[in-house]
C-alpha atoms as a PDB file:
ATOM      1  CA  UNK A   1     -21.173 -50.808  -1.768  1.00  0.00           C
ATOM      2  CA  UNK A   2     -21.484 -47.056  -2.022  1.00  0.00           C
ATOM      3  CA  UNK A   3     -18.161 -46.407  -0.735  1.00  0.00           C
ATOM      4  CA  UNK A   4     -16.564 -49.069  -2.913  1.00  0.00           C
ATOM      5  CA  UNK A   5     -18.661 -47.579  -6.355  1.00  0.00           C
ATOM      6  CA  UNK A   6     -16.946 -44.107  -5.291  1.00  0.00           C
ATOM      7  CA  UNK A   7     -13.766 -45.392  -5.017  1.00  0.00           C
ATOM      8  CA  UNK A   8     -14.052 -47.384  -8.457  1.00  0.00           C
ATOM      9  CA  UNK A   9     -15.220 -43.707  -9.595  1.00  0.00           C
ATOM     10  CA  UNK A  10     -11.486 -42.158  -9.022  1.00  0.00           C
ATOM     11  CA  UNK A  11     -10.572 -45.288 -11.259  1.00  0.00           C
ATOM     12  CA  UNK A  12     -12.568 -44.511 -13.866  1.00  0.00           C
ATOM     13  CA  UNK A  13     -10.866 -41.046 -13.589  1.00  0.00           C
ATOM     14  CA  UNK A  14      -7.945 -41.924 -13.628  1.00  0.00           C
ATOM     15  CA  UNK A  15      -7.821 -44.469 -16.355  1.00  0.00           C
ATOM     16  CA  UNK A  16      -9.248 -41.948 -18.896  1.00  0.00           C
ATOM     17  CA  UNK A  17      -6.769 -38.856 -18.093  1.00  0.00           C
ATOM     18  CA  UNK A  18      -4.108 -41.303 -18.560  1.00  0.00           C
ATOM     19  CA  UNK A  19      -4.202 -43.351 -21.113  1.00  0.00           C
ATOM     20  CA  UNK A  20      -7.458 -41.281 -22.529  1.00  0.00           C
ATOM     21  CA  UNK A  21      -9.789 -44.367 -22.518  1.00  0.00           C
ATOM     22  CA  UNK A  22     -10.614 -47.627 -20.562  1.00  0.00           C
ATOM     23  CA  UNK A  23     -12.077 -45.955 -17.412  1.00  0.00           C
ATOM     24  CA  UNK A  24     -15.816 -45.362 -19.155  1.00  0.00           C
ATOM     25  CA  UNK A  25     -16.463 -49.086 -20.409  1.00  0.00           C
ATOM     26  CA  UNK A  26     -16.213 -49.390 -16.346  1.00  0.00           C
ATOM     27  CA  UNK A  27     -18.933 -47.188 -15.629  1.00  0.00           C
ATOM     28  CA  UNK A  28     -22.062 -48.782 -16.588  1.00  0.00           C
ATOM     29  CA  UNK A  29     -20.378 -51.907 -14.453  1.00  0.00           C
ATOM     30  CA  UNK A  30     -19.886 -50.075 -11.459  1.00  0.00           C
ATOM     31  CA  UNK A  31     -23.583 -48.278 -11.754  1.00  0.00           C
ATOM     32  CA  UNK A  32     -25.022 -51.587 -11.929  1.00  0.00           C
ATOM     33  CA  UNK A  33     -23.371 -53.625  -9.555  1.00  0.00           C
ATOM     34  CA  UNK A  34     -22.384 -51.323  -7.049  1.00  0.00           C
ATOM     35  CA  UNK A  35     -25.576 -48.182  -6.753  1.00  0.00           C
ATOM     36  CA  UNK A  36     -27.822 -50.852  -7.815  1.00  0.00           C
ATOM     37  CA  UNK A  37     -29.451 -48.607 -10.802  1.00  0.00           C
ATOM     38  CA  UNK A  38     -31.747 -49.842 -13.987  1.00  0.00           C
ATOM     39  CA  UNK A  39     -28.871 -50.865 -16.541  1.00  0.00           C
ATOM     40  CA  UNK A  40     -30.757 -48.521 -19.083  1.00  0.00           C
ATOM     41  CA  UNK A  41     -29.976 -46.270 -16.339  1.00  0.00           C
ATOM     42  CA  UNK A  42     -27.047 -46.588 -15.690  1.00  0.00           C
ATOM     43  CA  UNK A  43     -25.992 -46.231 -19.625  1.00  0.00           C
ATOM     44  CA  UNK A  44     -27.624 -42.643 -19.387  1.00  0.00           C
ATOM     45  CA  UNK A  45     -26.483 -41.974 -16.097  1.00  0.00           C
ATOM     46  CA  UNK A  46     -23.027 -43.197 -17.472  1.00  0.00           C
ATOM     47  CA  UNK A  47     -22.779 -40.869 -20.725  1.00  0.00           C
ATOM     48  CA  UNK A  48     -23.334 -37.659 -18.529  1.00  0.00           C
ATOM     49  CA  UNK A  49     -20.296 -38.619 -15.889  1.00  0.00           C
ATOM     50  CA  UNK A  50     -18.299 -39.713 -18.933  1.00  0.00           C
ATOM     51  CA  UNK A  51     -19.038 -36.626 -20.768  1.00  0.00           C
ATOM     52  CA  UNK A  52     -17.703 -34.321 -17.977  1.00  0.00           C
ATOM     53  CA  UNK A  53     -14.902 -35.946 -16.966  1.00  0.00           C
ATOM     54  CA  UNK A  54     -13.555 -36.438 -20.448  1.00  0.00           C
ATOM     55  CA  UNK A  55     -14.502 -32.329 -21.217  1.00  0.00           C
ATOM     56  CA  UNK A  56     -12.249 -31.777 -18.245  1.00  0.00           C
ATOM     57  CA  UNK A  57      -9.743 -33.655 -18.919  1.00  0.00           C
ATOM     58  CA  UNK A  58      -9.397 -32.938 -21.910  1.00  0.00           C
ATOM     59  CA  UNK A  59      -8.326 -29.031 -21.030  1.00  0.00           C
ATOM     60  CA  UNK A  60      -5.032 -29.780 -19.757  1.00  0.00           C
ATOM     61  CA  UNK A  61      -4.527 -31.530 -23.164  1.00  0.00           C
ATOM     62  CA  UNK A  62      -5.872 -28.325 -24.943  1.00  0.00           C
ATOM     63  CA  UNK A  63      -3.311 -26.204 -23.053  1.00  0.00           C
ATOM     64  CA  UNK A  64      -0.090 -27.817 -24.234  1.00  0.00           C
ATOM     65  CA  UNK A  65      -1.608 -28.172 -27.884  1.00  0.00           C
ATOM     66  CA  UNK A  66      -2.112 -31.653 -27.879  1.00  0.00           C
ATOM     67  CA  UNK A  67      -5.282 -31.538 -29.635  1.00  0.00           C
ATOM     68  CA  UNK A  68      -6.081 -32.428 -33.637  1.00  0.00           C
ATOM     69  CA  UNK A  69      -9.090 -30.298 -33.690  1.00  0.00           C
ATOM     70  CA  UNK A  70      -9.537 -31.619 -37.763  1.00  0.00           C
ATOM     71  CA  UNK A  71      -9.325 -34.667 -37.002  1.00  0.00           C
ATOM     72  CA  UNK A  72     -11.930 -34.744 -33.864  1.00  0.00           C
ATOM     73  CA  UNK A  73     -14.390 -32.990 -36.371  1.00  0.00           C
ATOM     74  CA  UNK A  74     -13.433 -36.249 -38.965  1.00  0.00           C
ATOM     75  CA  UNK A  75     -13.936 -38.635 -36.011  1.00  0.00           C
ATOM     76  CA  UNK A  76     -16.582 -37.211 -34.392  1.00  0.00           C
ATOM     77  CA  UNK A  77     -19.083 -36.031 -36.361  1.00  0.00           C
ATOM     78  CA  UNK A  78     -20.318 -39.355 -37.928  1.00  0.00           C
ATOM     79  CA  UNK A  79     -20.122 -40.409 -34.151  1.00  0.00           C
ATOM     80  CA  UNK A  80     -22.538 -37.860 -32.862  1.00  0.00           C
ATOM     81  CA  UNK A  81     -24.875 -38.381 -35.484  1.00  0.00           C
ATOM     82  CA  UNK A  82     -25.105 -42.230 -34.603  1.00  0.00           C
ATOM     83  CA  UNK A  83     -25.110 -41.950 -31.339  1.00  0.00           C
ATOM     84  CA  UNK A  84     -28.116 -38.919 -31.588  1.00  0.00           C
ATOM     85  CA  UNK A  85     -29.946 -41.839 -33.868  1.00  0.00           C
ATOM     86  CA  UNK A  86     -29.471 -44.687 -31.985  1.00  0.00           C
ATOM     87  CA  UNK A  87     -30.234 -43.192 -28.436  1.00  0.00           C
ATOM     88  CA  UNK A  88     -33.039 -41.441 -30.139  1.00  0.00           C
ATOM     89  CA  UNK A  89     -34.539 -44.258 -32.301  1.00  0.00           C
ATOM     90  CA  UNK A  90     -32.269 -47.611 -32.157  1.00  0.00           C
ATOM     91  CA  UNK A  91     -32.627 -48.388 -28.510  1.00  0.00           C
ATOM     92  CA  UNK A  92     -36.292 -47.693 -28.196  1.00  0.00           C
ATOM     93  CA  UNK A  93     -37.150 -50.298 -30.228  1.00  0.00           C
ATOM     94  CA  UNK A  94     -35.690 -53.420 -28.033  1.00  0.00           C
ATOM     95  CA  UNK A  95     -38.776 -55.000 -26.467  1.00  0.00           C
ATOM     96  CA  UNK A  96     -38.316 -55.134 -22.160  1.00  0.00           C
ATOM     97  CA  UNK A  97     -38.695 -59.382 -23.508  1.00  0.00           C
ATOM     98  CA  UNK A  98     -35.698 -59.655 -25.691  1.00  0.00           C
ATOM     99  CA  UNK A  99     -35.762 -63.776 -25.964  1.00  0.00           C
ATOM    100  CA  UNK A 100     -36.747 -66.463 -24.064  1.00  0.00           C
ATOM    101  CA  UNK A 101     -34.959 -69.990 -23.964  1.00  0.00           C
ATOM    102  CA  UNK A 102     -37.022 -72.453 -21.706  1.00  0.00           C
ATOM    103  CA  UNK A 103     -36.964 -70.483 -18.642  1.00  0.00           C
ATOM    104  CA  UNK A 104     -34.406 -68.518 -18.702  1.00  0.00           C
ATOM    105  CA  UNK A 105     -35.827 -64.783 -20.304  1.00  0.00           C
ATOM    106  CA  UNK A 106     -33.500 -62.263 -21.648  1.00  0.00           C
ATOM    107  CA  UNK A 107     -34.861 -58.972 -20.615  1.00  0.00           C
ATOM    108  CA  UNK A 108     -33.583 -56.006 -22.194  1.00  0.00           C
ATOM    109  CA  UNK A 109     -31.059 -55.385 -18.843  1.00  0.00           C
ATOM    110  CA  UNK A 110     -29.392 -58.526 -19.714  1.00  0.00           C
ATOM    111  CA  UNK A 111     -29.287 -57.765 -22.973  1.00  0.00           C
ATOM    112  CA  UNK A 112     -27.750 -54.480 -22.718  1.00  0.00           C
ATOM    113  CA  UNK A 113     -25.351 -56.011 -19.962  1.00  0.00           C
ATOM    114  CA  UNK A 114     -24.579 -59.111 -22.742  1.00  0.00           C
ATOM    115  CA  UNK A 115     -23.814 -56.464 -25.081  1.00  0.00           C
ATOM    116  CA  UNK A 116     -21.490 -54.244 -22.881  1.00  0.00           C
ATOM    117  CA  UNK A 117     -19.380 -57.765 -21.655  1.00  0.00           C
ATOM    118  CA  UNK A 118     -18.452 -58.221 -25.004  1.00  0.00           C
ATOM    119  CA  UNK A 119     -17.559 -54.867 -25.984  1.00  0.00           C
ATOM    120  CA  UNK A 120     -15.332 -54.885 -22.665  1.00  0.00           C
ATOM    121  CA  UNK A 121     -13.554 -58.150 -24.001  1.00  0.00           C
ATOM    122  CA  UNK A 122     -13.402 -56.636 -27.339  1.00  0.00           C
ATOM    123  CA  UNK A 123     -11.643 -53.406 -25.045  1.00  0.00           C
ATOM    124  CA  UNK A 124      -9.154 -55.844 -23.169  1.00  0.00           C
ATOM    125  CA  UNK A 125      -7.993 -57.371 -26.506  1.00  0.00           C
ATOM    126  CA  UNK A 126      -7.559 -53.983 -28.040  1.00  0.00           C
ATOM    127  CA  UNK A 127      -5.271 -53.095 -24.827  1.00  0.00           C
ATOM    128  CA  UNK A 128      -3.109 -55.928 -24.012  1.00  0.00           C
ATOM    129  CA  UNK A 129      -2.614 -56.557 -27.921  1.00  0.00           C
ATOM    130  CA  UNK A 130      -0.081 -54.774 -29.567  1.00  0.00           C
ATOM    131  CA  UNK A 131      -1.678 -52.108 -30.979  1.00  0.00           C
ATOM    132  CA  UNK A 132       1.346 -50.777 -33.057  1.00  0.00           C
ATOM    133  CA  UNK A 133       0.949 -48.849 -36.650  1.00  0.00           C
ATOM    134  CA  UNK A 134       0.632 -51.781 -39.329  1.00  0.00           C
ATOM    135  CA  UNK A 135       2.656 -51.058 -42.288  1.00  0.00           C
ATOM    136  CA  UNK A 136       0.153 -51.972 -44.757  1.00  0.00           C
ATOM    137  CA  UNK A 137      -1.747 -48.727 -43.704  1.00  0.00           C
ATOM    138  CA  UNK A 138       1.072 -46.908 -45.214  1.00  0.00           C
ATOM    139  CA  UNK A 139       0.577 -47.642 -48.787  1.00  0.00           C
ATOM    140  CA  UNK A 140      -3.083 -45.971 -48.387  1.00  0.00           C
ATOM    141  CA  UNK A 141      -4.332 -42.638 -49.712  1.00  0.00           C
ATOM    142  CA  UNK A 142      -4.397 -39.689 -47.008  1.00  0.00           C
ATOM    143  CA  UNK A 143      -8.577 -39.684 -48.600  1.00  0.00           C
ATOM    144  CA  UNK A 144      -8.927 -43.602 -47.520  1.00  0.00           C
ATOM    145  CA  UNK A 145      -7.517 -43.310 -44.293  1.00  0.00           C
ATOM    146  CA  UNK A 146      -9.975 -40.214 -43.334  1.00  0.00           C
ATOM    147  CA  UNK A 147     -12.681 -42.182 -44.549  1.00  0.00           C
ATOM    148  CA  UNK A 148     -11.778 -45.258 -42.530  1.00  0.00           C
ATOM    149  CA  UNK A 149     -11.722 -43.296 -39.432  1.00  0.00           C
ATOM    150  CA  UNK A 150     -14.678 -41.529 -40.716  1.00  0.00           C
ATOM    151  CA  UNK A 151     -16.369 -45.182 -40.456  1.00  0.00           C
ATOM    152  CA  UNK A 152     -14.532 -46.191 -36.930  1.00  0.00           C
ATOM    153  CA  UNK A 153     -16.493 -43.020 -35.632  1.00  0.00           C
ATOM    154  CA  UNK A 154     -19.763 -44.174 -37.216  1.00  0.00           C
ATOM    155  CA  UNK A 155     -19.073 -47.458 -34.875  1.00  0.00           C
ATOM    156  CA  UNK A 156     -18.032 -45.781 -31.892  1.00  0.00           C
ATOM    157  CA  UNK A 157     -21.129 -43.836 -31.846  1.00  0.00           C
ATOM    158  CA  UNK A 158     -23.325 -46.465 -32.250  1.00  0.00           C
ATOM    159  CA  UNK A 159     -21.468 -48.510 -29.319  1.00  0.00           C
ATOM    160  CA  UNK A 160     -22.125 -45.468 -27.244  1.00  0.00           C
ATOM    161  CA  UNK A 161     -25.643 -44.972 -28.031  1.00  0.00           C
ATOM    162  CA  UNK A 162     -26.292 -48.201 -26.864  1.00  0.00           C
ATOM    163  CA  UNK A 163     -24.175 -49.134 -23.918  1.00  0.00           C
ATOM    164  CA  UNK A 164     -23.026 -45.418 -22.829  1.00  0.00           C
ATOM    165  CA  UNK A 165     -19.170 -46.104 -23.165  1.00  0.00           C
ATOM    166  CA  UNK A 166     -17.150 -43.669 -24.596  1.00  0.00           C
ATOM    167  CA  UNK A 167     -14.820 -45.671 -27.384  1.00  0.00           C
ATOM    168  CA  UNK A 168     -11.464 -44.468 -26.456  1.00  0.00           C
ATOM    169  CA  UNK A 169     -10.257 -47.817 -27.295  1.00  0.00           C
ATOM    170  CA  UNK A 170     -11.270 -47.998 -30.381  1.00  0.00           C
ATOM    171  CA  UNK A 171     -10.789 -44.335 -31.162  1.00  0.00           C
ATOM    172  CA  UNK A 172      -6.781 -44.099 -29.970  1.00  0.00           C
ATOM    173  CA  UNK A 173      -6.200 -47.203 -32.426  1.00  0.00           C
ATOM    174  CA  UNK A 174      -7.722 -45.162 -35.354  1.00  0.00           C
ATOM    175  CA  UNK A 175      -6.431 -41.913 -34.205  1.00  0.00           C
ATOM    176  CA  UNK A 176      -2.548 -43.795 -33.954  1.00  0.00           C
ATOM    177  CA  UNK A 177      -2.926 -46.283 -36.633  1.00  0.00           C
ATOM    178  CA  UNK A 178      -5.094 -44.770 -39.977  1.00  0.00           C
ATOM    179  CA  UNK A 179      -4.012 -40.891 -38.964  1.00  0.00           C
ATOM    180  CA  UNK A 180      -0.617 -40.923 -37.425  1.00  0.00           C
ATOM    181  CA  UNK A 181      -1.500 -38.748 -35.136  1.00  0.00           C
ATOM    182  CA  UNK A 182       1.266 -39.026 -31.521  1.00  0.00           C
ATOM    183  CA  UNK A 183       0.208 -40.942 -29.046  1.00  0.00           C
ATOM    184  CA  UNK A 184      -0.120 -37.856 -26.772  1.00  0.00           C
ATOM    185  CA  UNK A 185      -1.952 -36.416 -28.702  1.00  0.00           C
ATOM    186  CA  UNK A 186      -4.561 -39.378 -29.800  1.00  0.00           C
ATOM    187  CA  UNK A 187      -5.498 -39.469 -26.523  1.00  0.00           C
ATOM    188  CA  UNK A 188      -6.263 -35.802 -26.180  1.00  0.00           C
ATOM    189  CA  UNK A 189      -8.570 -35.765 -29.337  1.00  0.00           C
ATOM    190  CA  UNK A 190      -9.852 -39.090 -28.124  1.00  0.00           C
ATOM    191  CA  UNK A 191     -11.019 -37.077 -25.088  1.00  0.00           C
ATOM    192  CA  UNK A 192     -12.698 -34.264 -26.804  1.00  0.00           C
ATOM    193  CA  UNK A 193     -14.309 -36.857 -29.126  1.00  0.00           C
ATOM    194  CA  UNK A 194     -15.650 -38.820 -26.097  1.00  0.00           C
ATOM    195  CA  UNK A 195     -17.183 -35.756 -24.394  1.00  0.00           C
ATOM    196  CA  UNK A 196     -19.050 -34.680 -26.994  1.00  0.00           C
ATOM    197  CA  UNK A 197     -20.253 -38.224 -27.613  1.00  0.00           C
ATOM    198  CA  UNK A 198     -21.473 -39.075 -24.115  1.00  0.00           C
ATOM    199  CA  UNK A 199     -23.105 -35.483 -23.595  1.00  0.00           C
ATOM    200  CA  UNK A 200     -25.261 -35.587 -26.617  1.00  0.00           C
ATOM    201  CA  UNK A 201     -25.822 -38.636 -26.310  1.00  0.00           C
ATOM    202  CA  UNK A 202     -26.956 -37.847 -22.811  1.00  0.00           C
ATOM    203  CA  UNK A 203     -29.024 -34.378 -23.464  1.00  0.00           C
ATOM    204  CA  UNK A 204     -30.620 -36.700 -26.592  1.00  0.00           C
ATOM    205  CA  UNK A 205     -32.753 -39.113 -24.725  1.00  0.00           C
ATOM    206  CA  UNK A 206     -32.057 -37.451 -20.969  1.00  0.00           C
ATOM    207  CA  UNK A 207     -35.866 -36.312 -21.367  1.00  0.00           C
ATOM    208  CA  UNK A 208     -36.821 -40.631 -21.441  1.00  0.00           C
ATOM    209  CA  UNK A 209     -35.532 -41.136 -17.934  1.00  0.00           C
ATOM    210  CA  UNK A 210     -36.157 -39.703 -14.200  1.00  0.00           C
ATOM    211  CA  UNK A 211     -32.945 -39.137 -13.514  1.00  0.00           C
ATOM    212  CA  UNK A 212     -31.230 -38.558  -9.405  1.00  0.00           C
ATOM    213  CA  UNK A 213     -28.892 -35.673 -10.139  1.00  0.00           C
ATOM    214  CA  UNK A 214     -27.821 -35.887  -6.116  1.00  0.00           C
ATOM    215  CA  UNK A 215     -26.137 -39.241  -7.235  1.00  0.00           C
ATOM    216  CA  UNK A 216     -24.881 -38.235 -10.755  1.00  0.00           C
ATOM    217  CA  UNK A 217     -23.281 -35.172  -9.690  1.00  0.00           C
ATOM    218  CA  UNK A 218     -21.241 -36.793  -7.068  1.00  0.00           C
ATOM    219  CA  UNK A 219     -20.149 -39.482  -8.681  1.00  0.00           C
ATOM    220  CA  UNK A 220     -19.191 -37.224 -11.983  1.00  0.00           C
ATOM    221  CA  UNK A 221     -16.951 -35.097  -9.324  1.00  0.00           C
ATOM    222  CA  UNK A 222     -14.823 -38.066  -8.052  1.00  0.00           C
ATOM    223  CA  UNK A 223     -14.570 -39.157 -11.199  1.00  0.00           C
ATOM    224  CA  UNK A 224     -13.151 -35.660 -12.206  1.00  0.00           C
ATOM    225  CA  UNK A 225     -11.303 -35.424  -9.402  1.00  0.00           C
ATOM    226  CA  UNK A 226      -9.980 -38.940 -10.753  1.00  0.00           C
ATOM    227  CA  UNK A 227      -9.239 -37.449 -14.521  1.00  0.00           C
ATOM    228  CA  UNK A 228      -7.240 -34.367 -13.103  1.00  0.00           C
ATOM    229  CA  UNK A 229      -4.546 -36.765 -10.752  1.00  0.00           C
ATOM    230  CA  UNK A 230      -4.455 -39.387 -14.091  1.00  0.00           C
ATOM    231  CA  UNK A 231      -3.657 -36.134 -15.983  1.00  0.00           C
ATOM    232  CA  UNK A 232      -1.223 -35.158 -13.777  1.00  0.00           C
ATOM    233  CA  UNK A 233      -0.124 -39.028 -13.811  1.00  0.00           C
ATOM    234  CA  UNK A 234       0.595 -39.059 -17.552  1.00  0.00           C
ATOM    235  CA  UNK A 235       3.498 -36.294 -17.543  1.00  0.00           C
ATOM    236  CA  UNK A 236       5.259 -38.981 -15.178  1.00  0.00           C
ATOM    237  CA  UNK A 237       3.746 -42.249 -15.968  1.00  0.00           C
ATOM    238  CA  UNK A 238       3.742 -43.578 -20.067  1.00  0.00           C
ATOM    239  CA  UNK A 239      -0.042 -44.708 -20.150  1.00  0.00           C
ATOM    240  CA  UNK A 240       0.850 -47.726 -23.057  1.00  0.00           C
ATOM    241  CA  UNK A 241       2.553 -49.641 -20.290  1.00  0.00           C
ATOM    242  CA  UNK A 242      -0.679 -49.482 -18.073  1.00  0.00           C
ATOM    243  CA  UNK A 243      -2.759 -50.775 -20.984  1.00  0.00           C
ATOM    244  CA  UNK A 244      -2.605 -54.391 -20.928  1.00  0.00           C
ATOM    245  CA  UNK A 245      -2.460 -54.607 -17.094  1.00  0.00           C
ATOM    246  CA  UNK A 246      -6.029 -52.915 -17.518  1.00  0.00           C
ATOM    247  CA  UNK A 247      -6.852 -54.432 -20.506  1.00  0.00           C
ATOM    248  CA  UNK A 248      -6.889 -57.799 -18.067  1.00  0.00           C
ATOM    249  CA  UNK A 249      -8.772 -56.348 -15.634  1.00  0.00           C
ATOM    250  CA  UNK A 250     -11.569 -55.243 -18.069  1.00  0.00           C
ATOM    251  CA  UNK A 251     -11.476 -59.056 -19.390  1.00  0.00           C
ATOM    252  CA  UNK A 252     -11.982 -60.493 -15.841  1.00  0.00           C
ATOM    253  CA  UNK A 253     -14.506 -58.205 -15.971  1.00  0.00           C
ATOM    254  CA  UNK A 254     -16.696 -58.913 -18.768  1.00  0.00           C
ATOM    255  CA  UNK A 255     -16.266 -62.359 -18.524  1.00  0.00           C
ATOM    256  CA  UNK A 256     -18.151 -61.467 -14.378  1.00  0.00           C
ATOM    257  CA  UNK A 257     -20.934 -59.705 -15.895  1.00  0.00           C
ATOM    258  CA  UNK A 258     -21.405 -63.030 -18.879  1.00  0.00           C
ATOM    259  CA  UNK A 259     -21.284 -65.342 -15.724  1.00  0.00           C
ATOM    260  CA  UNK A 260     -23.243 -63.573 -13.363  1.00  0.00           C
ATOM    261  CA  UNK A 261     -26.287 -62.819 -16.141  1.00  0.00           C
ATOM    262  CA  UNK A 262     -26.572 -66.018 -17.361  1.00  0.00           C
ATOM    263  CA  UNK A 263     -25.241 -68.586 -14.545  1.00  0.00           C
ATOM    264  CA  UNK A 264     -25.867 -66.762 -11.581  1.00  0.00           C
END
C-alpha cells in the first residue's frame, strides 16, 4: 500500500505543476486509504506536503514572470485569515460524535471524509465543465470583480482549513474568469496562493497533533519531485486538455470515499 501511496504522491505532483491544481484534493485520499493515518491527520499532514510542493513549484513560474503578485495578495489574504480561524477555532469545535442514525454513527473522520467527497465532486465538475470566461462578467466594475475574488478566497480558505486541500480549482476559475488574468499565469498565482494557504494553515494548529515527520518528509519529496517533471510537462503539454480526464478521475473518486463511509 506504501509503495502504491508513493506512487499516487508523484501524481499529486504532477497534477499541480501542470495544470496548478487537482493533485492536493488527492492527498487527504491517498493519506487515508493508502498510510492508513487519522483523517484529521491526514488533513494536517496534507497542508504541509501541499504547501511545499506548491512553494516549489511555483519558482519556475516566478522565473519566467508568470506571477500576479497583486492579485495573490487580493486572493490570498482573506484566504489565510480563514483558514488561520477555522484550523484554529472552526474545526475544534466538531464533537468526535458528529450524528447518529440508528446504528450507524458519524464520527468526526467520516464527517471530514463526507465533506472532502463532495468538495472532490464539486472539483471534477469544475474540471470537465467548461470553465470558459462568461461574458456577463464583462459588464462588471474592475472594484466588483476584486471583491468577488476577494470572497472566492474567503471560501477557499475555509475549504482548506477544514479538509487540507489547496483550492486550485476554485482559485484558477476566479483568477481566469473575474480577473482575466492568462491561463499561465492563473496557475502560477494559484500556486503561490496555495502554499501559503496549506503552510499556515499547517504551522496554525501543527502544535494540536503528534505528527511522524519520517513519513511527511518523504512523501512531500516525491511529491516535489512530482511538481518539478509536471512543470517541466506544462512547457510541452497544455494542462486544460488534461482537466476533464482528471476531473473524472476525482469524481470516481469521491463518489469511493461516499460509498465506502457509508455502505461499506
Amino acid at each position: 500500500m506504501e509503495i502504491i501511496g508513493y506512487t499516487a504522491a508523484i501524481l499529486i505532483g504532477i497534477s499541480l505543476g501542470l495544470i496548478g491544481g487537482g493533485g492536493s484534493i488527492l492527498t487527504v485520499p491517498v493519506l487515508v486509504y493508502l498510510f492508513r493515518l487519522d483523517t484529521f491527520l491526514a488533513t494536517e499532514y496534507s497542508l504541509f506536503i501541499v504547501g511545499i510542493s506548491s512553494a516549489v513549484g511555483s519558482l519556475s513560474y516566478f522565473k519566467k514572470g508568470l506571477i500576479n503578485s497583486k492579485m495573490a495578495l487580493i486572493f490570498g489574504l482573506p484566504s489565510i485569515i480563514s483558514i488561520f480561524l477555522t484550523r484554529s477555532y472552526l474545526l475544534p469545535l466538531i464533537p468526535e460524535e458528529v450524528a447518529r442514525i440508528d446504528t450507524f454513527i458519524v464520527t468526526k473522520n467520516i464527517f471530514l471524509l463526507l465533506i472532502f467527497a463532495g468538495l472532490m465532486i464539486l472539483a471534477s465538475y469544475k474540471m470537465i465543465g467548461n470553465n470558459s470566461p462568461l461574458n456577463t462578467l464583462e459588464t462588471r466594475s474592475e472594484s466588483r470583480k476584486t471583491l468577488l475574488a476577494a470572497g472566492q478566497g474567503v471560501m477557499v480558505g475555509i475549504l482548506t482549513g477544514f479538509v487540507g486541500a489547496g483550492g486550485g480549482f476554485m482559485i484558477i476559475p476566479a483568477l481566469v474568469n473575474l480577473l482575466r488574468i492568462p491561463m499561465k499565469t492563473a496557475i502560477g498565482t494559484s500556486l503561490v496562493i496555495i502554499s501559503l494557504n496549506s503552510l499556515i494553515g499547517f504551522f496554525s494548529s501543527v502544535h494540536n497533533t503528534k505528527i511522524d515527520w519520517n513519513l511527511l518528509v518523504s512523501v512531500t519529496a516525491i511529491a516535489v519531485i512530482g511538481i518539478i517533471i509536471g512543470s517541466q510537462l506544462s512547457k510541452k503539454i497544455d494542462g486544460k486538455k488534461l482537466k476533464p480526464i482528471f476531473g473524472w478521475f476525482i469524481l470516481v473518486m469521491g463518489i469511493y470515499i461516499i460509498t465506502r463511509e457509508i455502505f461499506l
